[in-house]
Protein backbone atom coordinates (compact mmCIF):
# COMPACT_ATOMS: atom_id res chain seq x y z
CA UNK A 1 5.36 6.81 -11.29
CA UNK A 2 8.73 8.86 -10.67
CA UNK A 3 8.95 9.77 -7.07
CA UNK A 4 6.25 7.10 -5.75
CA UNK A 5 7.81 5.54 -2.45
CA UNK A 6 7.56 1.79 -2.07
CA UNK A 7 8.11 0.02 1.68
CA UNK A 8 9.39 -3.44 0.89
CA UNK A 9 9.61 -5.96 4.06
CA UNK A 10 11.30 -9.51 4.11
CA UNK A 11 12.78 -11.35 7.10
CA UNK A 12 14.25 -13.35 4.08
CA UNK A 13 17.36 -11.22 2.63
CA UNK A 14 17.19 -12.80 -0.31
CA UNK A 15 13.59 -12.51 -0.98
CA UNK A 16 14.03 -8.54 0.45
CA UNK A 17 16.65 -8.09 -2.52
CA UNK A 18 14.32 -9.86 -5.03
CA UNK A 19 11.49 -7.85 -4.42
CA UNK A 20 13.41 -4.61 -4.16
CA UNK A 21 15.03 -5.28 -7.26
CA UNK A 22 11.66 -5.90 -8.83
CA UNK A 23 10.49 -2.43 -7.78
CA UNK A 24 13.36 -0.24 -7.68
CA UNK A 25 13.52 -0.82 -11.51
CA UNK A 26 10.58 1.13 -11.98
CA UNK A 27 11.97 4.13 -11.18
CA UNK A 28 10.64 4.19 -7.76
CA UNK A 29 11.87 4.75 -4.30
CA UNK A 30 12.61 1.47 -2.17
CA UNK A 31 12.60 2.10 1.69
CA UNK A 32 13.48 -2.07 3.17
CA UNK A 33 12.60 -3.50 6.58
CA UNK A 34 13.81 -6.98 7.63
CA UNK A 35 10.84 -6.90 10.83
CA UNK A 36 7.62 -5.94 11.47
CA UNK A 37 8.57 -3.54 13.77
CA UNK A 38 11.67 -1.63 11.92
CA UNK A 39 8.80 -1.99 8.94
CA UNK A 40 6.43 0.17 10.82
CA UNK A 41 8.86 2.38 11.97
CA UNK A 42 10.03 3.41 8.62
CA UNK A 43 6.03 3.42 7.54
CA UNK A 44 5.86 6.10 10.01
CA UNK A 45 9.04 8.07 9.12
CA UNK A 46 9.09 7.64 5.18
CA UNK A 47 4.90 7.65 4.70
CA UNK A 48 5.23 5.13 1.43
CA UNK A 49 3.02 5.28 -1.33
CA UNK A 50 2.74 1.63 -1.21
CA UNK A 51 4.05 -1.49 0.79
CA UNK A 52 4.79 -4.71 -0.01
CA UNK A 53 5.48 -7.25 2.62
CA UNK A 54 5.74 -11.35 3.83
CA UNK A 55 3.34 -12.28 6.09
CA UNK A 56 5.43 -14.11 8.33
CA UNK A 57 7.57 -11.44 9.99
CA UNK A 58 9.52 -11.66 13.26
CA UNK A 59 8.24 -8.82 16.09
CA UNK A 60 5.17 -7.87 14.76
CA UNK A 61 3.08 -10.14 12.34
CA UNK A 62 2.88 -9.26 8.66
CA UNK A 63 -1.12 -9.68 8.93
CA UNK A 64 -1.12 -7.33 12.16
CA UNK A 65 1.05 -4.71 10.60
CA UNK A 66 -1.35 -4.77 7.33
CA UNK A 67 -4.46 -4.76 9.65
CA UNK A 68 -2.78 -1.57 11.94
CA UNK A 69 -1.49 0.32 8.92
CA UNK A 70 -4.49 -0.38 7.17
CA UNK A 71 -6.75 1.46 9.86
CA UNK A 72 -4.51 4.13 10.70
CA UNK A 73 -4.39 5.35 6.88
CA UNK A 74 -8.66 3.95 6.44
CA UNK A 75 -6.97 2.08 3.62
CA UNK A 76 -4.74 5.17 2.02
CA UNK A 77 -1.97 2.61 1.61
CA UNK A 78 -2.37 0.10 -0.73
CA UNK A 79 -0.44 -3.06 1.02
CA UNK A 80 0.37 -6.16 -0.97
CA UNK A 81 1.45 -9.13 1.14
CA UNK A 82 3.88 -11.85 -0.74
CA UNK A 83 4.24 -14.91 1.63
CA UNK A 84 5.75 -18.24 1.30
CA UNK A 85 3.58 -19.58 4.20
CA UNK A 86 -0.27 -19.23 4.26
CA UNK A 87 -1.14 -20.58 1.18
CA UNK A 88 -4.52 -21.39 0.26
CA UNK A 89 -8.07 -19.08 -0.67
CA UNK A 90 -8.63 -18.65 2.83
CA UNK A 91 -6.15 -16.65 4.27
CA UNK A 92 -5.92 -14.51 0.94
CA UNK A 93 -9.52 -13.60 1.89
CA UNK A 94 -8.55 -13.28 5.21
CA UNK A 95 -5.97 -10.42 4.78
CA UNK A 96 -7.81 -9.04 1.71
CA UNK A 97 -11.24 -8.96 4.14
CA UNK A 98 -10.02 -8.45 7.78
CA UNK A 99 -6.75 -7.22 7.58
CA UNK A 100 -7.35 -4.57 4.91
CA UNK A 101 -4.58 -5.89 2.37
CA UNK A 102 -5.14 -4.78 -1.55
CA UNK A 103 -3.25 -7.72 -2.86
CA UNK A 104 -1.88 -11.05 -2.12
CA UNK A 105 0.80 -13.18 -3.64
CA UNK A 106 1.88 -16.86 -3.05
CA UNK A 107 5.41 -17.41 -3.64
CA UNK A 108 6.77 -17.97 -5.91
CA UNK A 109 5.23 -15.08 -7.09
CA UNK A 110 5.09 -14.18 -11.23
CA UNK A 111 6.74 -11.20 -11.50
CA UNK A 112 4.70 -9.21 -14.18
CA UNK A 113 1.46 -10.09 -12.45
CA UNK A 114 3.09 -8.49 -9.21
CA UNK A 115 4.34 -5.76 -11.15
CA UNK A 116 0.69 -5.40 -12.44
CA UNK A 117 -0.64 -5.21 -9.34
CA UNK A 118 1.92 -2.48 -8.00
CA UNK A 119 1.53 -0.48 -11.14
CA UNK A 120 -2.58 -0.40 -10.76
CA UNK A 121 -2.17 0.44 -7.21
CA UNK A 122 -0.22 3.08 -7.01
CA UNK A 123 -2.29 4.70 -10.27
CA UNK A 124 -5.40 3.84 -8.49
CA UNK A 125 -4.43 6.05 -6.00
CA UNK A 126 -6.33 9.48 -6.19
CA UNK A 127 -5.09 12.77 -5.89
CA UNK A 128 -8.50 14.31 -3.81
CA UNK A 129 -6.79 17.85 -4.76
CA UNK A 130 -6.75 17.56 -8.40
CA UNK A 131 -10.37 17.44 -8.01
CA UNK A 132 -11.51 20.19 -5.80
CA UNK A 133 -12.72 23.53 -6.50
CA UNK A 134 -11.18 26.64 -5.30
CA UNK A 135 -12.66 27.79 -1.93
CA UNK A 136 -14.24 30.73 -3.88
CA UNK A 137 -15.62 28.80 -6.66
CA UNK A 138 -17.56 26.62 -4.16
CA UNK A 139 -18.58 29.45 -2.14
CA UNK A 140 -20.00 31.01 -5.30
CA UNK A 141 -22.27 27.83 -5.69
CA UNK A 142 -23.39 27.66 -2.44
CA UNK A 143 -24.41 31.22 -2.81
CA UNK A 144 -26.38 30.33 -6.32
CA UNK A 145 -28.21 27.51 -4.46
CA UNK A 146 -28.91 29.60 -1.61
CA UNK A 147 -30.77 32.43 -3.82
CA UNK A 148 -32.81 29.45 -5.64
CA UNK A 149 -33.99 28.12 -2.50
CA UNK A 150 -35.20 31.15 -1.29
């Protein structure tokens, strides 16, 4: 997991330290962001592996920022949202269904199972390289299917 990036966003510094902390442990790269906006921003500059966030963020909305990042990246960037306000099954379905978030946490969160989550994210996360053929190889096959159609 060495050299995985993780976007961490908190309008609460203390909660921003907690869940860096959390993270940074893990050998992994912590980029912060106290606002939507600055949190988008840095999404843009620093292209995170991962991003964990509050919902309730001052100048853009942690549920609009999951939704937008979500559809610019068609889900490439597994966000987990950790919020202290919408509690309750329906607005975890809400971000995990219409906003496009992978995960969602109530605080106070339990640590391992957030650590859980991060971990099976960011190894869920598939190289597409690692499994393609060589140009040549896959103009070879379509050459062999060619001659067996014909």
């Amino acid at each position: 997991m060495a050299g995985k990036k993780v976007l961490v966003v908190d309008y609460d510094t203390e909660s921003l330290e907690a869940l860096s902390d959390l993270v940074s442990g893990k050998n992994m790269e912590v980029i912060k962001a106290a606002d939507g906006q600055k949190a988008y921003e840095k999404y843009k500059e620093e292209k995170p592996d991962l991003i964990i966030l509050e919902a309730m963020l001052p100048k853009l909305h942690g549920f609009d920022l999951t939704q937008k990042i979500s559809k610019e990246t068609k889900g490439g960037v597994p966000i987990i949202i950790v919020t202290g306000l919408y509690k309750g099954a329906q607005y975890r379905n809400e971000a995990i269904r219409s906003f496009g978030a992978a995960a969602y946490f109530e605080k106070p969160y339990d640590k391992e199972k957030l650590l859980d989550a991060v971990n099976r994210l960011l190894h869920d996360e598939v190289n597409i390289e690692d499994d393609l053929l060589e140009p040549e190889a896959v103009i070879e096959i379509v050459k062999q299917m060619e001659k067996k159609g014909k």
